[in-house]
PDB file of N, CA and C in Angstrom:
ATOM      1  N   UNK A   1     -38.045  11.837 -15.173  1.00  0.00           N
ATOM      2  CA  UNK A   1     -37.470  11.474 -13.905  1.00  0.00           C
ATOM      3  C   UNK A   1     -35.952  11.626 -13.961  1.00  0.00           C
ATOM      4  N   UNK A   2     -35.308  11.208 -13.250  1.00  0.00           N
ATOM      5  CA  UNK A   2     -34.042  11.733 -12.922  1.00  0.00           C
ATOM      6  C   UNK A   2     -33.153  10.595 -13.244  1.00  0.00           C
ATOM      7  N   UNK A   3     -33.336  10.033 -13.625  1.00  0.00           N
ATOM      8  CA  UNK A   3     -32.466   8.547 -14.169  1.00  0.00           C
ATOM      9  C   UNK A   3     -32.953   7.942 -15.272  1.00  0.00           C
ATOM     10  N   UNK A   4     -34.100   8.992 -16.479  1.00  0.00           N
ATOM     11  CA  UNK A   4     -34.321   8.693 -17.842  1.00  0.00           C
ATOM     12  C   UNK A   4     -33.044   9.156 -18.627  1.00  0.00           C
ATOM     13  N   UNK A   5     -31.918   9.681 -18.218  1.00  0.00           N
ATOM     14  CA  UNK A   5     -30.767  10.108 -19.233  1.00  0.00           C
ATOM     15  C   UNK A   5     -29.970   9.166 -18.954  1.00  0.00           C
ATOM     16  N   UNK A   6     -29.461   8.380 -17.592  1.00  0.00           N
ATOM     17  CA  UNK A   6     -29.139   6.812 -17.671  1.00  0.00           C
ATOM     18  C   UNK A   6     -29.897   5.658 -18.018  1.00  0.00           C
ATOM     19  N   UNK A   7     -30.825   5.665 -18.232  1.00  0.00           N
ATOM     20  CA  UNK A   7     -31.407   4.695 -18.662  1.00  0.00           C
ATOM     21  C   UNK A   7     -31.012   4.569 -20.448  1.00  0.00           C
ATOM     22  N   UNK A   8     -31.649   6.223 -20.847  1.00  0.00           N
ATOM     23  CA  UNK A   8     -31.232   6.053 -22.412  1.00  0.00           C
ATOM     24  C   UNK A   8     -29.694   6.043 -22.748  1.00  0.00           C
ATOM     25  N   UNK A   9     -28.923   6.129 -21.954  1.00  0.00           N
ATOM     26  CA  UNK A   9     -27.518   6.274 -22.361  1.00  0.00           C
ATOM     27  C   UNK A   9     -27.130   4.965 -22.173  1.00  0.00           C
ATOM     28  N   UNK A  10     -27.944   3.749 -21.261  1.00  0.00           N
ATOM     29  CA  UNK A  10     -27.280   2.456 -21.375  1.00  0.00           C
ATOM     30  C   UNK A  10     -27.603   1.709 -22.642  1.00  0.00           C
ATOM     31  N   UNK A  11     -28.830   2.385 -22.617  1.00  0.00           N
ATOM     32  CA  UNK A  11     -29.374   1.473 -24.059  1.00  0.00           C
ATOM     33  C   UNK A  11     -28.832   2.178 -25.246  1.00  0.00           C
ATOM     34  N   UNK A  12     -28.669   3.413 -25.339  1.00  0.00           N
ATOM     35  CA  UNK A  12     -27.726   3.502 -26.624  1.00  0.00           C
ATOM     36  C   UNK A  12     -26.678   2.704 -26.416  1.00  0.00           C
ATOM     37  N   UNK A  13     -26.048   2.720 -25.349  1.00  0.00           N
ATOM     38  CA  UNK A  13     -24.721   2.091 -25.613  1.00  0.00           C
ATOM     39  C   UNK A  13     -24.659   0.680 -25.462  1.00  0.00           C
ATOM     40  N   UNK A  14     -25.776  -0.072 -25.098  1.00  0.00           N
ATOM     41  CA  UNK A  14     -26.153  -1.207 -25.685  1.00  0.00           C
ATOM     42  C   UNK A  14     -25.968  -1.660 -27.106  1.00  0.00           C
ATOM     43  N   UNK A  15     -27.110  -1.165 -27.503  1.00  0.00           N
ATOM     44  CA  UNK A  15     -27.540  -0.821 -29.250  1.00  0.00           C
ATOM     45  C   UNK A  15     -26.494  -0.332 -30.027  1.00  0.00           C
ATOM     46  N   UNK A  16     -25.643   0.000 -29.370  1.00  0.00           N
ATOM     47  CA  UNK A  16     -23.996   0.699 -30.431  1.00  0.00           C
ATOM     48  C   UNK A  16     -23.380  -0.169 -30.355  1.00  0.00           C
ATOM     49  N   UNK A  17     -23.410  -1.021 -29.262  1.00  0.00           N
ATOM     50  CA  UNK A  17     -22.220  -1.742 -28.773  1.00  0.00           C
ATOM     51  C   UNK A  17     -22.515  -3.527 -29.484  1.00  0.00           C
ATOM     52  N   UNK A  18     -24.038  -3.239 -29.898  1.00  0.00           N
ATOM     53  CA  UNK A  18     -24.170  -4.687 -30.795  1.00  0.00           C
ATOM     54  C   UNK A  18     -23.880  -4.746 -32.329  1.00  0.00           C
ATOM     55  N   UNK A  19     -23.832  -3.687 -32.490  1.00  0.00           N
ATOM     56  CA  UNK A  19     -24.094  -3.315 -34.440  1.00  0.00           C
ATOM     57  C   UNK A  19     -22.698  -4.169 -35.037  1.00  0.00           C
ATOM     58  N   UNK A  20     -21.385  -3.804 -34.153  1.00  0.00           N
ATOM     59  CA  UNK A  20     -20.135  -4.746 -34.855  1.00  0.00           C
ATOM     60  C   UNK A  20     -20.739  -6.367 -34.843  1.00  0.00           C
ATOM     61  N   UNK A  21     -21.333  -6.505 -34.134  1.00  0.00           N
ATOM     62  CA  UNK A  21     -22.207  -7.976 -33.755  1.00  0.00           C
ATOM     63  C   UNK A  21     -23.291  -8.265 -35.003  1.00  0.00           C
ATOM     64  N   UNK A  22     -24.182  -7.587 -35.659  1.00  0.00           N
ATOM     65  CA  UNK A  22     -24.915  -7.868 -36.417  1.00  0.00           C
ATOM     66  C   UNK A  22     -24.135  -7.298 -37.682  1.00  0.00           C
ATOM     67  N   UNK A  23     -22.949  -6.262 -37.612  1.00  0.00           N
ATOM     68  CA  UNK A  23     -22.337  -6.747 -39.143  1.00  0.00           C
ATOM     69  C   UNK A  23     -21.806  -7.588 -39.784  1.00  0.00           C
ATOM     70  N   UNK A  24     -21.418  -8.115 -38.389  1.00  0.00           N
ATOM     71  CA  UNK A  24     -20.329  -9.442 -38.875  1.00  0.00           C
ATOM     72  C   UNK A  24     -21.349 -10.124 -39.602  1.00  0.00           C
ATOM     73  N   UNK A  25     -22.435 -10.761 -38.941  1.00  0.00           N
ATOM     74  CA  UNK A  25     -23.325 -11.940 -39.439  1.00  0.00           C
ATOM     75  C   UNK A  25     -24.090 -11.303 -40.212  1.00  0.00           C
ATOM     76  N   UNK A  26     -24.512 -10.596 -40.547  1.00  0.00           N
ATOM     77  CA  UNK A  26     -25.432 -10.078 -41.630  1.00  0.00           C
ATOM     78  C   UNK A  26     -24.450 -10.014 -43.255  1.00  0.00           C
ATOM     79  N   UNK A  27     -22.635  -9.531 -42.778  1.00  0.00           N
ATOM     80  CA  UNK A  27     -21.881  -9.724 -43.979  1.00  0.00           C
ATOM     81  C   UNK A  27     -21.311 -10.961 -44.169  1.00  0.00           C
ATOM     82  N   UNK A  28     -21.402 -12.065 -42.935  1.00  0.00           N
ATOM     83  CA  UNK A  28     -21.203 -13.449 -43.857  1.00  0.00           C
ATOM     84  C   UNK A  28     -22.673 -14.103 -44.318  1.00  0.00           C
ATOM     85  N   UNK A  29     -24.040 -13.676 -44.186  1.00  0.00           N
ATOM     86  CA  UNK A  29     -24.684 -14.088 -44.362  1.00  0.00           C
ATOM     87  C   UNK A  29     -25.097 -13.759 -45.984  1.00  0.00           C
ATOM     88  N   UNK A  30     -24.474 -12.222 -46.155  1.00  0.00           N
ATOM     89  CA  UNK A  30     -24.922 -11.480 -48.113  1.00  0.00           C
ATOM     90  C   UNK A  30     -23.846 -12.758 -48.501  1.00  0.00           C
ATOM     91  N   UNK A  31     -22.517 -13.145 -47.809  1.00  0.00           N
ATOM     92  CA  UNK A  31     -21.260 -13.880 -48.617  1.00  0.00           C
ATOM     93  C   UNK A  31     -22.269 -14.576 -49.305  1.00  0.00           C
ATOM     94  N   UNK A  32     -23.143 -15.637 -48.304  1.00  0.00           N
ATOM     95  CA  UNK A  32     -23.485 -17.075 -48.441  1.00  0.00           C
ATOM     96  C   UNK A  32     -24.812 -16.912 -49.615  1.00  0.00           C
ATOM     97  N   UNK A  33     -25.501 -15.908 -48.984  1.00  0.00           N
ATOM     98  CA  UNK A  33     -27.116 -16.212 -49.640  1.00  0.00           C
ATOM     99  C   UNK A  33     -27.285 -14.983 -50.926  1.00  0.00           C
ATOM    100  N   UNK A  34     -26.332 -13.472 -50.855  1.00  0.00           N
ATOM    101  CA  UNK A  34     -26.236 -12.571 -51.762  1.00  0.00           C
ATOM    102  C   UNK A  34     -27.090 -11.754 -51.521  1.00  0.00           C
ATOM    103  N   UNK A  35     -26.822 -10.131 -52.236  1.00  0.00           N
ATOM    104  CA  UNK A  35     -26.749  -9.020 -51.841  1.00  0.00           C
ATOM    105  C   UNK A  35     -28.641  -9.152 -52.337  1.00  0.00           C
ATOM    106  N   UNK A  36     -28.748  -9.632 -53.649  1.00  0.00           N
ATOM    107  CA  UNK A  36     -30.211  -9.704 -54.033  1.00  0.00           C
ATOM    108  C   UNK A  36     -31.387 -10.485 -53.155  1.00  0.00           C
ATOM    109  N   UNK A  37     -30.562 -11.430 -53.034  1.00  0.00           N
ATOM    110  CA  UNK A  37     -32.116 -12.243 -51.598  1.00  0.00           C
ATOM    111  C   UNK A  37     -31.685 -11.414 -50.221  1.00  0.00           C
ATOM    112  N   UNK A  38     -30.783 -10.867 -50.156  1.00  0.00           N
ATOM    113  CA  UNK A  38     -31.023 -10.246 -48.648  1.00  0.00           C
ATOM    114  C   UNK A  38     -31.706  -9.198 -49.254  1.00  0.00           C
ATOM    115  N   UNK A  39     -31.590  -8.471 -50.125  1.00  0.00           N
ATOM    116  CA  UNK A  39     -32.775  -7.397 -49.942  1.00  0.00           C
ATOM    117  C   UNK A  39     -34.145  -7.617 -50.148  1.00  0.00           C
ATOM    118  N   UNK A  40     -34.361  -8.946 -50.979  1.00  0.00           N
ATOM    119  CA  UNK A  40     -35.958  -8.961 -51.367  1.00  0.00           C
ATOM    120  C   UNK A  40     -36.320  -9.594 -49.604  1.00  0.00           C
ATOM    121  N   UNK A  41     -36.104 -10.107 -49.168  1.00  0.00           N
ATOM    122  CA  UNK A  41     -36.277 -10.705 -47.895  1.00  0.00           C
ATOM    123  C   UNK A  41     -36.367  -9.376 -46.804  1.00  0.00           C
ATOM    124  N   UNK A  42     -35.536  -8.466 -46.967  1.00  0.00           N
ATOM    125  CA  UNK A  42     -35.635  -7.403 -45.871  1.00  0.00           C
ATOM    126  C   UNK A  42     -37.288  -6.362 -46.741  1.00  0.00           C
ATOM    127  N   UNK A  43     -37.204  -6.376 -47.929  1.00  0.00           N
ATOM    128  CA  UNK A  43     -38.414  -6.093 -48.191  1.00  0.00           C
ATOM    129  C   UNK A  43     -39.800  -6.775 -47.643  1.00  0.00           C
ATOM    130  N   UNK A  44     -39.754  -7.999 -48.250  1.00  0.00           N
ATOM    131  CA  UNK A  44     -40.850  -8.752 -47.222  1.00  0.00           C
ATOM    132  C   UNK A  44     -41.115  -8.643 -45.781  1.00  0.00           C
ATOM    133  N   UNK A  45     -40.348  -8.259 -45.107  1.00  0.00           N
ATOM    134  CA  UNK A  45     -40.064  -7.958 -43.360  1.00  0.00           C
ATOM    135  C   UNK A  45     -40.521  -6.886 -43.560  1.00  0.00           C
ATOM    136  N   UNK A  46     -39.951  -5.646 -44.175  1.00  0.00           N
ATOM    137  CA  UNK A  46     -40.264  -4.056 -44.364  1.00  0.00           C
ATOM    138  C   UNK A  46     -42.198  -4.495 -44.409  1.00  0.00           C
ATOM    139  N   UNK A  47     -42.486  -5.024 -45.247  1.00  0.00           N
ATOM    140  CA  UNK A  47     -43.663  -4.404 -45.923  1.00  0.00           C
ATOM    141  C   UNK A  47     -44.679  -5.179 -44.871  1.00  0.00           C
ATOM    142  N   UNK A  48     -44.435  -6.749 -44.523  1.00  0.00           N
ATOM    143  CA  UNK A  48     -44.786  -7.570 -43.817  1.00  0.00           C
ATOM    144  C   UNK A  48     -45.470  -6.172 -41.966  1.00  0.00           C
ATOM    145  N   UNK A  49     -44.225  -5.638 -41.790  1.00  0.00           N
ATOM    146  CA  UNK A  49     -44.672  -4.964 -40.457  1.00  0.00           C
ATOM    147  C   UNK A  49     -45.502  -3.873 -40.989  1.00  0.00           C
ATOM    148  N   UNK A  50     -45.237  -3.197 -42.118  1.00  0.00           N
ATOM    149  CA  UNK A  50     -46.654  -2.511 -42.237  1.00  0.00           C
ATOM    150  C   UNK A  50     -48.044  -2.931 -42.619  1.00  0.00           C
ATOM    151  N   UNK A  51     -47.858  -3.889 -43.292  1.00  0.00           N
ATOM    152  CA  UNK A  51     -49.854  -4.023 -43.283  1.00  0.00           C
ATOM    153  C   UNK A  51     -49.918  -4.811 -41.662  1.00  0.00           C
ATOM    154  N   UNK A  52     -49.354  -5.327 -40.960  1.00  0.00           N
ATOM    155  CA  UNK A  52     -49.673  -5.665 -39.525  1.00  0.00           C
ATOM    156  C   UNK A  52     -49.942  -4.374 -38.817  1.00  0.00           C
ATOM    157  N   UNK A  53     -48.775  -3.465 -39.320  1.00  0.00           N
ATOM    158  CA  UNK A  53     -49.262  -1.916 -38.380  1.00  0.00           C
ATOM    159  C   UNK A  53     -50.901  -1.345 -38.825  1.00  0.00           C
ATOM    160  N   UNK A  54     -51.323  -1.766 -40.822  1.00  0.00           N
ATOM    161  CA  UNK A  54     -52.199  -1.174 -40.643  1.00  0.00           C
ATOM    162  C   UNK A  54     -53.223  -1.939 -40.666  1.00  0.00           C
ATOM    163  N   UNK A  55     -53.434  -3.165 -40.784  1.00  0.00           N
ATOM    164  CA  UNK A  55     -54.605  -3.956 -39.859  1.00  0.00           C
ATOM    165  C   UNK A  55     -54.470  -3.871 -38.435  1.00  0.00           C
ATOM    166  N   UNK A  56     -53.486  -3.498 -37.529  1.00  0.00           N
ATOM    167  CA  UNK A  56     -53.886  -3.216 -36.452  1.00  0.00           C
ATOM    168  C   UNK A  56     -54.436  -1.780 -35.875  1.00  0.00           C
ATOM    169  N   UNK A  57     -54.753  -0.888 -36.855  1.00  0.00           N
ATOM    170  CA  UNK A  57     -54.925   0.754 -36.513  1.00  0.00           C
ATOM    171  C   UNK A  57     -56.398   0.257 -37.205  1.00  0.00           C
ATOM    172  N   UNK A  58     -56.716  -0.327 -38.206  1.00  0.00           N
ATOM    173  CA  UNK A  58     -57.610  -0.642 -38.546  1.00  0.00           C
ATOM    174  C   UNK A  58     -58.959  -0.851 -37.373  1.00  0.00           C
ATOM    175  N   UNK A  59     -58.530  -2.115 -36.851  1.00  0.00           N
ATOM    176  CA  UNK A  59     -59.013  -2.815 -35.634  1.00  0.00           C
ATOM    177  C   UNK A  59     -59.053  -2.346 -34.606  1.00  0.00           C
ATOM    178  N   UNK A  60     -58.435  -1.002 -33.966  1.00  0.00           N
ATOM    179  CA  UNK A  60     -57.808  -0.108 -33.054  1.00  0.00           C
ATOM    180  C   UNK A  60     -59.730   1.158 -33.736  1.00  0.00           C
ATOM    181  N   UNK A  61     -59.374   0.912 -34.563  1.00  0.00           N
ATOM    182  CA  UNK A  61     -60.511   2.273 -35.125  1.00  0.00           C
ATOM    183  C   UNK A  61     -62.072   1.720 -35.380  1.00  0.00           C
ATOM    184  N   UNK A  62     -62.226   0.310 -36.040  1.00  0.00           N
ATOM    185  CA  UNK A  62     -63.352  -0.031 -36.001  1.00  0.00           C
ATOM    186  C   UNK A  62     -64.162  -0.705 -34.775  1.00  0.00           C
ATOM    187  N   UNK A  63     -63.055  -1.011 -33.625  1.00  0.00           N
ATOM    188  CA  UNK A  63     -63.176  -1.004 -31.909  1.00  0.00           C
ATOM    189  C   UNK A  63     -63.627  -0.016 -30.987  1.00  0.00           C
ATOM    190  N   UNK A  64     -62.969   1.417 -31.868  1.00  0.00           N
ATOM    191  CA  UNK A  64     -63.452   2.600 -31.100  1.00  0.00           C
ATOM    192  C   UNK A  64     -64.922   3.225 -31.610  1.00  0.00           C
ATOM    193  N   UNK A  65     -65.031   2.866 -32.793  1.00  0.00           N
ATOM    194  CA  UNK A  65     -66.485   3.320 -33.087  1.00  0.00           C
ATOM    195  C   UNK A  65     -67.268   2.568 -32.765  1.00  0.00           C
ATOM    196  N   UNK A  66     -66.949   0.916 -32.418  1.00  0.00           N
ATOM    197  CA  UNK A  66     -68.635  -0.156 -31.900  1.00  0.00           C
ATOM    198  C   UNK A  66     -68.092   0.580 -30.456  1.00  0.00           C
ATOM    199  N   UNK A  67     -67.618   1.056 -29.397  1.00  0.00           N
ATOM    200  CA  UNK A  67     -67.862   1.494 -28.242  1.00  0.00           C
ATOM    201  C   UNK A  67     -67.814   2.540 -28.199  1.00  0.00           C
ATOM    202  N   UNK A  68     -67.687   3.366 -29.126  1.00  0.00           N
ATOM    203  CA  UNK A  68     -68.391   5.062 -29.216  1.00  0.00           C
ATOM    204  C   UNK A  68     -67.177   6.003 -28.903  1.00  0.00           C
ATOM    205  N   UNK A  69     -65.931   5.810 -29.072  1.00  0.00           N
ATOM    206  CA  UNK A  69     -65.280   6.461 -28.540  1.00  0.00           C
ATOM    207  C   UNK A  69     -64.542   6.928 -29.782  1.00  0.00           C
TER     208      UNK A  69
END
């Protein structure tokens, strides 16, 4: 449509316009808690959304075969 290149250009510039916003607090947060628990923690999140992605493709697939599709 004719207003999907404003739409994505607000939200990039949304999403650009927050990142000075989540560096700040994400770099006083390594100050406080350190560079090692922020990463095992962003691991747990990392890995956490994939087995949710793949128990839900799971459930998505054993749904489509009890209704035949």
């Amino acid at each position: 449509s004719e207003y999907l290149g404003r739409v994505f250009g607000l939200a990039f510039l949304v999403f650009d316009g927050m990142q000075p916003i989540g560096n700040f607090l994400f770099g006083y947060l390594i100050d406080i808690v350190g560079a090692k628990a922020y990463l095992v923690l962003s691991l747990i999140i990392i890995i956490s959304f994939y087995e949710f992605t793949r128990l839900d493709q799971k459930k998505v697939s054993v749904l489509g075969r009890k209704f035949g599709k």
